[in-house]
PDB file of N, CA and C in Angstrom:
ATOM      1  N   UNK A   1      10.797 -37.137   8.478  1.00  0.00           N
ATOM      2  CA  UNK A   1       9.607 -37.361   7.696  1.00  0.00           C
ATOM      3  C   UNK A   1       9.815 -38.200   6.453  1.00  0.00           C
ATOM      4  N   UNK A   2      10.973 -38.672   5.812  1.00  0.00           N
ATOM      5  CA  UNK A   2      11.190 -39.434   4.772  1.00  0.00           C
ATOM      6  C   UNK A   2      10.811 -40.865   4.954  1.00  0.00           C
ATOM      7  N   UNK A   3       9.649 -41.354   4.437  1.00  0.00           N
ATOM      8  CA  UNK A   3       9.168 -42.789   4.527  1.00  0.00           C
ATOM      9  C   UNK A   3       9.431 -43.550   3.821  1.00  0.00           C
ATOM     10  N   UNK A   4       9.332 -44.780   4.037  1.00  0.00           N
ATOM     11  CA  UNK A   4       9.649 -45.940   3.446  1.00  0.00           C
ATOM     12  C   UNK A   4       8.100 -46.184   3.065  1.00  0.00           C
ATOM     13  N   UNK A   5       7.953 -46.640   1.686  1.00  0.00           N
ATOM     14  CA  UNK A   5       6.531 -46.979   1.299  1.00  0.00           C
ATOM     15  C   UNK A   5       6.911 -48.043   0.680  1.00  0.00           C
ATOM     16  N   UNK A   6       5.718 -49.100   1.128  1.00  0.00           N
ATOM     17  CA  UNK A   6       5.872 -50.286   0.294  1.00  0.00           C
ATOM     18  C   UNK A   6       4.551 -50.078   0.105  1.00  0.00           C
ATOM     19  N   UNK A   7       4.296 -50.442  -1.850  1.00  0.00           N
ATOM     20  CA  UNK A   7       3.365 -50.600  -2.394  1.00  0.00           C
ATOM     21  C   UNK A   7       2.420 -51.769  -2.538  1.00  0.00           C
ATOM     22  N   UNK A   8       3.157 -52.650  -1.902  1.00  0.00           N
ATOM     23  CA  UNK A   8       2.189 -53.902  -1.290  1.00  0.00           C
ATOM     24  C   UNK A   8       0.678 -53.522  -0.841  1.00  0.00           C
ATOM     25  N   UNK A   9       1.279 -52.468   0.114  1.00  0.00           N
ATOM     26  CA  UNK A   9       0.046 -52.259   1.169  1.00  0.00           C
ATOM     27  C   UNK A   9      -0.482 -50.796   1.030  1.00  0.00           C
ATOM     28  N   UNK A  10      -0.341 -49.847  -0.464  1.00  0.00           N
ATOM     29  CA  UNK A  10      -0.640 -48.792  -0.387  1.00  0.00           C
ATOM     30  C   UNK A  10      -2.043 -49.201  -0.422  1.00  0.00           C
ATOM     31  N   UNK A  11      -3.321 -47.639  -0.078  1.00  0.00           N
ATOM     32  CA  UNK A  11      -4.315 -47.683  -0.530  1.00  0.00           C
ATOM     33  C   UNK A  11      -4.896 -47.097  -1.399  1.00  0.00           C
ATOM     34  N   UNK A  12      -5.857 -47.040  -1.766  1.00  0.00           N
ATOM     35  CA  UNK A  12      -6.563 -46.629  -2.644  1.00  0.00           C
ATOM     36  C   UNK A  12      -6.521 -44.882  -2.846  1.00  0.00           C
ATOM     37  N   UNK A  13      -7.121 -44.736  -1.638  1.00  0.00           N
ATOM     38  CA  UNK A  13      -6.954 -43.090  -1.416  1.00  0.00           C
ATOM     39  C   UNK A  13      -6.589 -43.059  -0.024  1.00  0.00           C
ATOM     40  N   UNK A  14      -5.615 -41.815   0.408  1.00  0.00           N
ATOM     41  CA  UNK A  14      -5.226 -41.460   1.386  1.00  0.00           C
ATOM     42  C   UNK A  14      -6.285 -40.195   2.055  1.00  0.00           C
ATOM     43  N   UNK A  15      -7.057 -40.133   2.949  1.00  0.00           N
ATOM     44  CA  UNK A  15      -8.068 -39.269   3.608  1.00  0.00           C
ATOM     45  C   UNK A  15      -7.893 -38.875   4.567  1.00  0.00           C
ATOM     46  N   UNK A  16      -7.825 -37.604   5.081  1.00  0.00           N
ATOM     47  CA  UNK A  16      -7.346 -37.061   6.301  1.00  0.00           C
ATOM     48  C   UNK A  16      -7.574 -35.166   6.631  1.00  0.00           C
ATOM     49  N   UNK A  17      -7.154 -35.144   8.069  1.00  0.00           N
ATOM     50  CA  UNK A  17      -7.356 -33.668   7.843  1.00  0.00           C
ATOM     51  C   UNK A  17      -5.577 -33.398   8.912  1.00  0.00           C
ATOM     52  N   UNK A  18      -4.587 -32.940   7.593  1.00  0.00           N
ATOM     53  CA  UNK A  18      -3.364 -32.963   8.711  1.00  0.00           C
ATOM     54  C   UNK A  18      -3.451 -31.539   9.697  1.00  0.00           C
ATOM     55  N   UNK A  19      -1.893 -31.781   9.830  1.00  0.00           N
ATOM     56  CA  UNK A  19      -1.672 -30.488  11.030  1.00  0.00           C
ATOM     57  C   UNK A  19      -1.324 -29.240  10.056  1.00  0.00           C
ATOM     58  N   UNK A  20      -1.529 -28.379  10.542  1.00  0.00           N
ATOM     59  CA  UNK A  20      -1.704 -27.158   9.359  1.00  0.00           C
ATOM     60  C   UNK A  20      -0.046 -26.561   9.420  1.00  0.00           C
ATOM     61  N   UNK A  21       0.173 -27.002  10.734  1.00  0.00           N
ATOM     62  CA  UNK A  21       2.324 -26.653  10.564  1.00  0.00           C
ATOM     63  C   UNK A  21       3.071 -27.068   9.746  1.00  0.00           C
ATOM     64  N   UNK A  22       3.397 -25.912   9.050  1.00  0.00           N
ATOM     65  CA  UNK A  22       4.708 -26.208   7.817  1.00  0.00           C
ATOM     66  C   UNK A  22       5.939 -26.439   8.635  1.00  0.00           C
ATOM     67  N   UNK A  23       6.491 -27.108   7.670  1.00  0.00           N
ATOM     68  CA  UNK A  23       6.184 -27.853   6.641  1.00  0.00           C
ATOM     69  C   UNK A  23       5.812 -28.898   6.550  1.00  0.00           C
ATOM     70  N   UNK A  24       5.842 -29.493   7.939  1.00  0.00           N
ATOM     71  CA  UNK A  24       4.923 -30.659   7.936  1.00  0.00           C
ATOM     72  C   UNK A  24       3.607 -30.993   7.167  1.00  0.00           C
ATOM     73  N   UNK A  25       2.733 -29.995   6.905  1.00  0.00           N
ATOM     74  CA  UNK A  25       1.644 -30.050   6.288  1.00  0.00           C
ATOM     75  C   UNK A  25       1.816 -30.404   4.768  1.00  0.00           C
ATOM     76  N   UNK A  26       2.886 -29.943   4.651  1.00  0.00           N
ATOM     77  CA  UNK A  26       3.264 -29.807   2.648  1.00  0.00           C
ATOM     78  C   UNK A  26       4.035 -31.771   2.612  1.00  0.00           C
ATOM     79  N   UNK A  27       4.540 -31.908   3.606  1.00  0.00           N
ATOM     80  CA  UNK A  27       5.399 -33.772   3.830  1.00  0.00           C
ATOM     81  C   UNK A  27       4.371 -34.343   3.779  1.00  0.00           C
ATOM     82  N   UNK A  28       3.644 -34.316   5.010  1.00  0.00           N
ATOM     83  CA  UNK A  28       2.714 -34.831   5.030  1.00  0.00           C
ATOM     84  C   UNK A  28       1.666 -35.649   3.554  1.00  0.00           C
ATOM     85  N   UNK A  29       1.254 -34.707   2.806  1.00  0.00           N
ATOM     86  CA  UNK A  29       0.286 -34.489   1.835  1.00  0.00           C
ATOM     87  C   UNK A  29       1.103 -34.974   0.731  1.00  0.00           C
ATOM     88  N   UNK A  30       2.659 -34.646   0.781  1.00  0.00           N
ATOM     89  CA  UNK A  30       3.474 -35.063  -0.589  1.00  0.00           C
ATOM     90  C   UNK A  30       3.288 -36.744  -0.321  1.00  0.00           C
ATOM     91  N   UNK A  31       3.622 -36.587   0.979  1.00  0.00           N
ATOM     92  CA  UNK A  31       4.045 -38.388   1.239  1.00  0.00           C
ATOM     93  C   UNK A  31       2.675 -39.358   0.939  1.00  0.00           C
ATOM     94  N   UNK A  32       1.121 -38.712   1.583  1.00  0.00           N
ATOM     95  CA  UNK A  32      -0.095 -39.217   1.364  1.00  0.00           C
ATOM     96  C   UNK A  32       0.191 -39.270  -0.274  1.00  0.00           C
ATOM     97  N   UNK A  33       0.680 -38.444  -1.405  1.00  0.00           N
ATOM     98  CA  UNK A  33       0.183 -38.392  -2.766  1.00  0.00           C
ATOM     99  C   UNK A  33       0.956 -39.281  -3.489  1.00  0.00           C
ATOM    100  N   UNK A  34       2.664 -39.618  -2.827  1.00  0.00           N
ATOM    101  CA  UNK A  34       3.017 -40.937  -3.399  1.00  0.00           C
ATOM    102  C   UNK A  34       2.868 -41.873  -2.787  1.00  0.00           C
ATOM    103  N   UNK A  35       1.996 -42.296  -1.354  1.00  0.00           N
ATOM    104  CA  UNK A  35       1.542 -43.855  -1.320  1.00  0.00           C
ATOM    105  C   UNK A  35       0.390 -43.837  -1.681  1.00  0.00           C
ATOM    106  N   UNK A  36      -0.329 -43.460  -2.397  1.00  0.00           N
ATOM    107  CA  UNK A  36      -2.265 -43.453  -2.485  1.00  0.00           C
ATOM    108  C   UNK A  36      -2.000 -44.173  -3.804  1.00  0.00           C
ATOM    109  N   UNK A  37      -3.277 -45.058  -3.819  1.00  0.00           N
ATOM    110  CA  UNK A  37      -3.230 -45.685  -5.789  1.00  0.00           C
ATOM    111  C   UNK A  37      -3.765 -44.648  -6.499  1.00  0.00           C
ATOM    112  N   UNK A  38      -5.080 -44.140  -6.355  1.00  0.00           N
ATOM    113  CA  UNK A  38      -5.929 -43.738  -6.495  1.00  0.00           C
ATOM    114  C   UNK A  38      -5.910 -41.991  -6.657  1.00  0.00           C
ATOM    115  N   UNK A  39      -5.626 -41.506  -5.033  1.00  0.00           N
ATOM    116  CA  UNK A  39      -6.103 -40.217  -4.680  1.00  0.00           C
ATOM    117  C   UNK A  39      -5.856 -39.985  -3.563  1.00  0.00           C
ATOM    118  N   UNK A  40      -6.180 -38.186  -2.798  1.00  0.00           N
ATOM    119  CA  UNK A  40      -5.735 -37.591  -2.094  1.00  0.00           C
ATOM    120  C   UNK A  40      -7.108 -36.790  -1.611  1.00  0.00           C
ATOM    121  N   UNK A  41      -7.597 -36.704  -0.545  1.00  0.00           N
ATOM    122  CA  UNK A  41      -8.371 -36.083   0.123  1.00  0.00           C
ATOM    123  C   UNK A  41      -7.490 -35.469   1.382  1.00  0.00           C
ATOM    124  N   UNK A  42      -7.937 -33.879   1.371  1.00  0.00           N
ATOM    125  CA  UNK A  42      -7.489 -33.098   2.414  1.00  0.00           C
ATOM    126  C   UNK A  42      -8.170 -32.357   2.625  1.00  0.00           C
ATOM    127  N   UNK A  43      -8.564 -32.234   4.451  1.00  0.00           N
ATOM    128  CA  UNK A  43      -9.678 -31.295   4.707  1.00  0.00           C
ATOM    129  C   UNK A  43      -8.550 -30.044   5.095  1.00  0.00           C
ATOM    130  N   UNK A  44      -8.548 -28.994   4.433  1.00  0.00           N
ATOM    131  CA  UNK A  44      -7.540 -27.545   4.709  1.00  0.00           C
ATOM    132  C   UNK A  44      -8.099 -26.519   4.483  1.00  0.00           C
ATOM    133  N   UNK A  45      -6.985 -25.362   5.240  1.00  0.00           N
ATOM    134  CA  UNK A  45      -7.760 -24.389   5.381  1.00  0.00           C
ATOM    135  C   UNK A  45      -7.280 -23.970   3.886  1.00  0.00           C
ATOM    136  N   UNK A  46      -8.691 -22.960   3.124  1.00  0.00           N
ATOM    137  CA  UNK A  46      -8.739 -22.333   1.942  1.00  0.00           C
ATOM    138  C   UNK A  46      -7.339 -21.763   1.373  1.00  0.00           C
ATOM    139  N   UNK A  47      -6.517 -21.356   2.230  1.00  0.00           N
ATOM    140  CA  UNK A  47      -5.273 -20.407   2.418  1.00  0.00           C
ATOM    141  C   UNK A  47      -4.065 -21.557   1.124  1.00  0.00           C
ATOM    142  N   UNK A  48      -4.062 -22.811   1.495  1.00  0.00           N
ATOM    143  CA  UNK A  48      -3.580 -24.099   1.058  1.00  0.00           C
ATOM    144  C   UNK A  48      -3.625 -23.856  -0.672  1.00  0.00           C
ATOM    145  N   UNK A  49      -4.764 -23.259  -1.526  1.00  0.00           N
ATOM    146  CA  UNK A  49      -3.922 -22.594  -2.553  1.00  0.00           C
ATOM    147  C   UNK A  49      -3.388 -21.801  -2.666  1.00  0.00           C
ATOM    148  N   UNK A  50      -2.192 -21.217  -1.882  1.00  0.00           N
ATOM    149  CA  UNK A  50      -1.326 -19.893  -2.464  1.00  0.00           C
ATOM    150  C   UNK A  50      -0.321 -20.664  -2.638  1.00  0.00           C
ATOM    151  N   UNK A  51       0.098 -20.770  -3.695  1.00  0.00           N
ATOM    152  CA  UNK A  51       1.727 -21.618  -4.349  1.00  0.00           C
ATOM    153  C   UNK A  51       2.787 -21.071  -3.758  1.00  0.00           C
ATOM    154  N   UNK A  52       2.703 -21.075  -2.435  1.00  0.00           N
ATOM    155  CA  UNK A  52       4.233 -20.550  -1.551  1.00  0.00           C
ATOM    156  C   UNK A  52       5.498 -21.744  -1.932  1.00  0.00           C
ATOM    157  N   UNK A  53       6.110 -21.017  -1.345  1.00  0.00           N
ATOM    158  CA  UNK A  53       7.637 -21.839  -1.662  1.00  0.00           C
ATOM    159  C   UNK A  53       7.669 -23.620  -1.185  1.00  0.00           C
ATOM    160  N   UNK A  54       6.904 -23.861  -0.047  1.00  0.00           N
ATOM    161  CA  UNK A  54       7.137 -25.453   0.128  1.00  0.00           C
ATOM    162  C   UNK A  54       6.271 -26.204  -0.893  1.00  0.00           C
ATOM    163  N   UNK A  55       4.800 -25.455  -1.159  1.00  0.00           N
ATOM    164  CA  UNK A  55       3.884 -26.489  -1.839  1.00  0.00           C
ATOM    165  C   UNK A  55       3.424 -26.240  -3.295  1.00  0.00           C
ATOM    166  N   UNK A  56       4.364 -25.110  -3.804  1.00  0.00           N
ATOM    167  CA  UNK A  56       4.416 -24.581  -5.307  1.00  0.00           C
ATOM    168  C   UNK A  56       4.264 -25.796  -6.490  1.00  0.00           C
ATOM    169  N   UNK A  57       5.548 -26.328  -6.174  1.00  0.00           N
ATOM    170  CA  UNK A  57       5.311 -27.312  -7.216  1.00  0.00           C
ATOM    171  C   UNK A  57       4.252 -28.083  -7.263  1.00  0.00           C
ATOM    172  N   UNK A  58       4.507 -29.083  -5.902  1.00  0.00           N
ATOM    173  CA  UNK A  58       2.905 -30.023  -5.851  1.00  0.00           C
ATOM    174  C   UNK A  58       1.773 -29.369  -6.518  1.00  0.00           C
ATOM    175  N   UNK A  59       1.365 -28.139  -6.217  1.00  0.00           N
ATOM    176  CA  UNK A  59      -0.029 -27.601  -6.465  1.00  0.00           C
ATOM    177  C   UNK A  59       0.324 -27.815  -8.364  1.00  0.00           C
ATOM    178  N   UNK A  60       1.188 -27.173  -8.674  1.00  0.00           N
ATOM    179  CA  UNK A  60       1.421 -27.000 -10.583  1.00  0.00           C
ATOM    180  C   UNK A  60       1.573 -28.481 -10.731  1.00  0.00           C
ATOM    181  N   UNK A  61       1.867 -29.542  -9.979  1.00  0.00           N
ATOM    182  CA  UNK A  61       1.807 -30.863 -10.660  1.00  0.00           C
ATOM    183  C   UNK A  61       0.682 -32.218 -10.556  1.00  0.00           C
ATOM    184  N   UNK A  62       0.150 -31.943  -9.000  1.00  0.00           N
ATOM    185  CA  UNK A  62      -0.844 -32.468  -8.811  1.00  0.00           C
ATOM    186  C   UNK A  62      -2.250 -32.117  -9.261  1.00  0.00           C
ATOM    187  N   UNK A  63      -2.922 -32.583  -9.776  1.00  0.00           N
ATOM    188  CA  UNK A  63      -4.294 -31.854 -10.473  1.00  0.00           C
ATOM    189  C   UNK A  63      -5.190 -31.885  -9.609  1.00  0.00           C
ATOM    190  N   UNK A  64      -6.034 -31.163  -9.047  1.00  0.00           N
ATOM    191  CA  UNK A  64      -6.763 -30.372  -8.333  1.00  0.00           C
ATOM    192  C   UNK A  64      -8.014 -31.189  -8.665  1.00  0.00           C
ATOM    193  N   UNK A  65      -8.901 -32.356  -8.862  1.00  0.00           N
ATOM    194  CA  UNK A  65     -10.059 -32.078  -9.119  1.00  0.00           C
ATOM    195  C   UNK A  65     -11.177 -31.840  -8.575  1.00  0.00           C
ATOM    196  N   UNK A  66     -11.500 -31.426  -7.467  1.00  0.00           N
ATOM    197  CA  UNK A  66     -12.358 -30.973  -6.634  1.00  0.00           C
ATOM    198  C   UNK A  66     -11.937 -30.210  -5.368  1.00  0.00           C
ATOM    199  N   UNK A  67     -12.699 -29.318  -5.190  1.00  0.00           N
ATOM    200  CA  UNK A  67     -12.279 -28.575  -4.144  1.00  0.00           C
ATOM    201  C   UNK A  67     -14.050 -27.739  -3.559  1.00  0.00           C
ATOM    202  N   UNK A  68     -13.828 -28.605  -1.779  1.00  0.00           N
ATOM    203  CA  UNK A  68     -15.355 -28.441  -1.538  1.00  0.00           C
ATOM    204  C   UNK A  68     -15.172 -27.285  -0.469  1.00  0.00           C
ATOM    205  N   UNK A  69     -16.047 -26.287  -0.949  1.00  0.00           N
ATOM    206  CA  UNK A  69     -15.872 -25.151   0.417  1.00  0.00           C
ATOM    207  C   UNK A  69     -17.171 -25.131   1.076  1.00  0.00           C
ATOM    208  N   UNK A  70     -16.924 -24.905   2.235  1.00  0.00           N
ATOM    209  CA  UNK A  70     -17.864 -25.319   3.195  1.00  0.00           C
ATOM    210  C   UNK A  70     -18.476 -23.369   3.775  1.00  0.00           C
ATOM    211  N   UNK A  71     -19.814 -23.588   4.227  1.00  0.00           N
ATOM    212  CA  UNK A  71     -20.564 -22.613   4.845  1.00  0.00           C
ATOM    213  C   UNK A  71     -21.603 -22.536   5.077  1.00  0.00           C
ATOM    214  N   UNK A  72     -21.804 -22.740   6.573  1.00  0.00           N
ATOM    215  CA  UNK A  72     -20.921 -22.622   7.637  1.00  0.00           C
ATOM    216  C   UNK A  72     -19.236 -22.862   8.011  1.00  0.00           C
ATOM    217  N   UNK A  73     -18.494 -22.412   8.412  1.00  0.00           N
ATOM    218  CA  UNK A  73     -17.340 -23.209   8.786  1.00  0.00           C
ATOM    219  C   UNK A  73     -17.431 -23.910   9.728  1.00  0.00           C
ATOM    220  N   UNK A  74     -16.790 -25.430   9.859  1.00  0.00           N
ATOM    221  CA  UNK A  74     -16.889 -26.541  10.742  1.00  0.00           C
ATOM    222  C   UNK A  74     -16.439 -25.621  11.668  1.00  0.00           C
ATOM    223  N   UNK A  75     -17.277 -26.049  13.371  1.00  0.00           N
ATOM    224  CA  UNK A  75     -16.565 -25.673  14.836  1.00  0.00           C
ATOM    225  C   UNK A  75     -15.704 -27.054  14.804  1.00  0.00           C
ATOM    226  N   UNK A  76     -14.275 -26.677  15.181  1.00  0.00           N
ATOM    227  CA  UNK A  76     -13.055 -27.855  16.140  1.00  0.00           C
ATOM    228  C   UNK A  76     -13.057 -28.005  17.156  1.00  0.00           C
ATOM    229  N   UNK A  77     -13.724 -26.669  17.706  1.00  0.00           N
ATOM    230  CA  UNK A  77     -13.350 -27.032  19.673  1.00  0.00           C
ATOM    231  C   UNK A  77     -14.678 -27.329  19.796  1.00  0.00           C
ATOM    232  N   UNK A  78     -15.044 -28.433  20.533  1.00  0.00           N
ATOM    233  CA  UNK A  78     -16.505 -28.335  21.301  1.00  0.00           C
ATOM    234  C   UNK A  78     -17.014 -27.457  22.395  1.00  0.00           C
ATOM    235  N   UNK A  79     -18.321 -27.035  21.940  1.00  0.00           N
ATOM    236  CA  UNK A  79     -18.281 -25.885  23.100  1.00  0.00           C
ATOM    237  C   UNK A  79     -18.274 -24.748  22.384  1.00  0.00           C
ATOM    238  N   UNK A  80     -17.729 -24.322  21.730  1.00  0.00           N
ATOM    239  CA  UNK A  80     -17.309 -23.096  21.374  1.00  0.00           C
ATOM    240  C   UNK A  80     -18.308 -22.643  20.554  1.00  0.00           C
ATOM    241  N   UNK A  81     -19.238 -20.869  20.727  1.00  0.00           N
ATOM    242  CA  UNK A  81     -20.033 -20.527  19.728  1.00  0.00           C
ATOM    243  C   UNK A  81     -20.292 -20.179  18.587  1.00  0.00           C
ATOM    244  N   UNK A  82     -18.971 -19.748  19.158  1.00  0.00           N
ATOM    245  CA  UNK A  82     -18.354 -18.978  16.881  1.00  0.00           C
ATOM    246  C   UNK A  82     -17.769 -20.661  16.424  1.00  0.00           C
ATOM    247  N   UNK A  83     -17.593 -20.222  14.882  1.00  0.00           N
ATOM    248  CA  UNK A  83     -17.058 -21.295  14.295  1.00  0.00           C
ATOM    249  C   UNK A  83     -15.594 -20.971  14.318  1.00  0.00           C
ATOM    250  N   UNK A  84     -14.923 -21.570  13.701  1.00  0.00           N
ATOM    251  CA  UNK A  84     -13.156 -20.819  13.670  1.00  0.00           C
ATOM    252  C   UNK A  84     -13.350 -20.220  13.026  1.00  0.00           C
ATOM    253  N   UNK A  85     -11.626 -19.420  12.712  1.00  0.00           N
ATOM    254  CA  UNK A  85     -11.581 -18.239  11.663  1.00  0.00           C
ATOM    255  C   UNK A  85     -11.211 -18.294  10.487  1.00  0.00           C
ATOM    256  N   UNK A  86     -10.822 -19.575  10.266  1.00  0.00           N
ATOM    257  CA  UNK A  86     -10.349 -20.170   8.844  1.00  0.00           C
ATOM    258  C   UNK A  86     -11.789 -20.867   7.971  1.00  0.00           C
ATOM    259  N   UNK A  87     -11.526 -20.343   6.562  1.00  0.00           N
ATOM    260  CA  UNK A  87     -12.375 -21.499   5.735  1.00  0.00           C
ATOM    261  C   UNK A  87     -11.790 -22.444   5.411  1.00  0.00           C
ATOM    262  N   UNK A  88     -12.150 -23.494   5.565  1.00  0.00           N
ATOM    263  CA  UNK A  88     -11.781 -24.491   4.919  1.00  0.00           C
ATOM    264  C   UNK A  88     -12.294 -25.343   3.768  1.00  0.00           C
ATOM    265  N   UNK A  89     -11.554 -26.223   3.162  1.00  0.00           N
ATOM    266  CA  UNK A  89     -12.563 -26.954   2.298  1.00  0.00           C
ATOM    267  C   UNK A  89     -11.465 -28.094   2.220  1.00  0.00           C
ATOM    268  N   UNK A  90     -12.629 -29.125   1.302  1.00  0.00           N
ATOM    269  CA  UNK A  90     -12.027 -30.494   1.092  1.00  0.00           C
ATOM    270  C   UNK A  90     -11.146 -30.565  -0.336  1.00  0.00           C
ATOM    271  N   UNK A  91      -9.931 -30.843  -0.454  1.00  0.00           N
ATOM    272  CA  UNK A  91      -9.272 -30.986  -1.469  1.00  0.00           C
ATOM    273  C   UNK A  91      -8.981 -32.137  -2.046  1.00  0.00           C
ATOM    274  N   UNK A  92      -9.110 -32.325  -2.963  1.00  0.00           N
ATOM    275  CA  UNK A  92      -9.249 -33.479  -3.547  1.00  0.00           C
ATOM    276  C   UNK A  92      -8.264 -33.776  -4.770  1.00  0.00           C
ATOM    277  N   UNK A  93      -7.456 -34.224  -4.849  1.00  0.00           N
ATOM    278  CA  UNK A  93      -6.503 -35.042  -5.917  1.00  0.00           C
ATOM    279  C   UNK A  93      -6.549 -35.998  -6.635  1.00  0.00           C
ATOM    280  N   UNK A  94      -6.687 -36.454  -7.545  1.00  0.00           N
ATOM    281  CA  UNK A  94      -7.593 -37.439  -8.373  1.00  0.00           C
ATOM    282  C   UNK A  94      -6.363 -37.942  -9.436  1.00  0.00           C
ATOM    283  N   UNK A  95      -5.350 -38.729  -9.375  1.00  0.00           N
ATOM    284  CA  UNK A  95      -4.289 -39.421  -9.966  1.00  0.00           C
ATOM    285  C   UNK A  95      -4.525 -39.080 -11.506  1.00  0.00           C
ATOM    286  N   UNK A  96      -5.794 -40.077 -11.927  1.00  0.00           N
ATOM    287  CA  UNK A  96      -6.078 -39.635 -13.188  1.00  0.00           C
ATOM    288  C   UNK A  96      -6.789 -38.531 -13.801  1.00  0.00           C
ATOM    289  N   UNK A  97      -6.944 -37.512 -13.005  1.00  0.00           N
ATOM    290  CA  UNK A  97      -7.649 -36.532 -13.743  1.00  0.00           C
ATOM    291  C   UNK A  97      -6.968 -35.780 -14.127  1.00  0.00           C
ATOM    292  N   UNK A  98      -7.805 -35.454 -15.544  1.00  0.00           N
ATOM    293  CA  UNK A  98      -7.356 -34.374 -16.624  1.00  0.00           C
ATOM    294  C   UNK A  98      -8.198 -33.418 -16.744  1.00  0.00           C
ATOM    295  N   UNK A  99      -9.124 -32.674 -16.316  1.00  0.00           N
ATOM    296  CA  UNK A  99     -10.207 -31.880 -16.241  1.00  0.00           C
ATOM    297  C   UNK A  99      -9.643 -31.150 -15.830  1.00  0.00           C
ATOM    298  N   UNK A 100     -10.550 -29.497 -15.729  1.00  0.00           N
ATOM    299  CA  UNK A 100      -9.888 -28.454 -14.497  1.00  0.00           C
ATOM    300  C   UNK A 100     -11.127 -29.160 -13.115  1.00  0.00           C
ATOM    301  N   UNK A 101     -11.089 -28.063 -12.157  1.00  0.00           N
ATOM    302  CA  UNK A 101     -10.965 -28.443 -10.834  1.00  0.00           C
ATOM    303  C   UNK A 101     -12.795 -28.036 -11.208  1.00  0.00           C
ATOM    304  N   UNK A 102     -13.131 -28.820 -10.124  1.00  0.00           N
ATOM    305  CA  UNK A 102     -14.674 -28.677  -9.826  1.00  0.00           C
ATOM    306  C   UNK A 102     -14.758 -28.254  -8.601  1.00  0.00           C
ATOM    307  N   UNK A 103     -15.588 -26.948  -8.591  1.00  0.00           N
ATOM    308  CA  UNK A 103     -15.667 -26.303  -7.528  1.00  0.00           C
ATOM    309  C   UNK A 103     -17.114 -26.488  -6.802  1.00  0.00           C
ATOM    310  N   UNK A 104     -16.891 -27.162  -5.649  1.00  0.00           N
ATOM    311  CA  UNK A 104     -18.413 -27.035  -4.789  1.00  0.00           C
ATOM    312  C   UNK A 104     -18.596 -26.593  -3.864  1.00  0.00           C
ATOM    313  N   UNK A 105     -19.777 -25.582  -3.588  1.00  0.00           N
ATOM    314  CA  UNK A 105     -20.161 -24.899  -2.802  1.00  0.00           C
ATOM    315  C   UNK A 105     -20.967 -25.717  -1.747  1.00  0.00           C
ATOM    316  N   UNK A 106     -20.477 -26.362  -0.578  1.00  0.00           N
ATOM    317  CA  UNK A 106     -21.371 -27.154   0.386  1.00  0.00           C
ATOM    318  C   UNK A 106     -22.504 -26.468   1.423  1.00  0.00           C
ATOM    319  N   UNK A 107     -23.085 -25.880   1.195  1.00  0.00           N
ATOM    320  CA  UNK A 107     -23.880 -24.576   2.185  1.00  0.00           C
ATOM    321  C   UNK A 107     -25.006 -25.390   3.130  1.00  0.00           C
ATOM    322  N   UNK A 108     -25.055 -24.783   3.992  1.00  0.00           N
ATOM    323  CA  UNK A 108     -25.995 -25.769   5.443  1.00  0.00           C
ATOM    324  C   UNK A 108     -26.157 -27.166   5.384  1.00  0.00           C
ATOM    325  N   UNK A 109     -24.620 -27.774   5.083  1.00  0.00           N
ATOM    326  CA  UNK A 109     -24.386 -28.608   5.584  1.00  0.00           C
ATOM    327  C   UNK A 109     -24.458 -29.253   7.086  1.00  0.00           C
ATOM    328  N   UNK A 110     -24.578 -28.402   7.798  1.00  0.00           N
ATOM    329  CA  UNK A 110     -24.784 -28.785   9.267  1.00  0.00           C
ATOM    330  C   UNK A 110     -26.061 -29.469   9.423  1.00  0.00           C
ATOM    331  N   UNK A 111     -27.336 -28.955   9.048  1.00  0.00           N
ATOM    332  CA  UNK A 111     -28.224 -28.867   9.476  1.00  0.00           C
ATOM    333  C   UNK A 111     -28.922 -30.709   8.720  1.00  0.00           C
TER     334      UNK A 111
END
């Protein structure tokens, strides 16, 4: 997982929804937060703030400024009647922000 980044071609913001397997998930998101100019969007499950041992630091160093929780929870499988069992929400990393975190409540969003 150790990349080579050339800043030639970083972008602006890095946007995505990774694989939720550690530690891949914590590489992943480190590696999106040093090629992005800008910022970090991650669609994850709610669980993603507990400062466990792989993503402790990141969370105490990266600043948080938005974090969107969703309800309904998105369905992944098509087909399926229930929604999953995880909440998720959109996390958001913002290079220059100095604020605390803005919390939004996204509710019937589906509809």
């Amino acid at each position: 997982f150790p990349v080579t980044i050339s800043y030639a071609y970083a972008p602006d913001w890095v946007i995505t929804n990774p694989p939720y397997k550690q530690p891949d998930c914590d590489q992943i998101i480190q590696n999106a937060w040093d090629f992005a100019q800008e910022g970090v969007a991650m669609l994850l499950r709610l669980s993603y703030l507990e400062p466990c041992k792989g993503r402790a630091q990141f969370l105490k160093s990266a600043r948080l400024s938005n974090l969107i929780i969703f309800n309904p929870r998105p369905q992944f499988i098509p087909g399926k009647k229930a929604t999953d069992s995880s909440t998720v929400a959109w996390f958001v990393w913002r290079k220059d922000w100095a604020d605390q975190t803005q919390i939004i409540y996204c509710t019937n969003w589906h509809e």
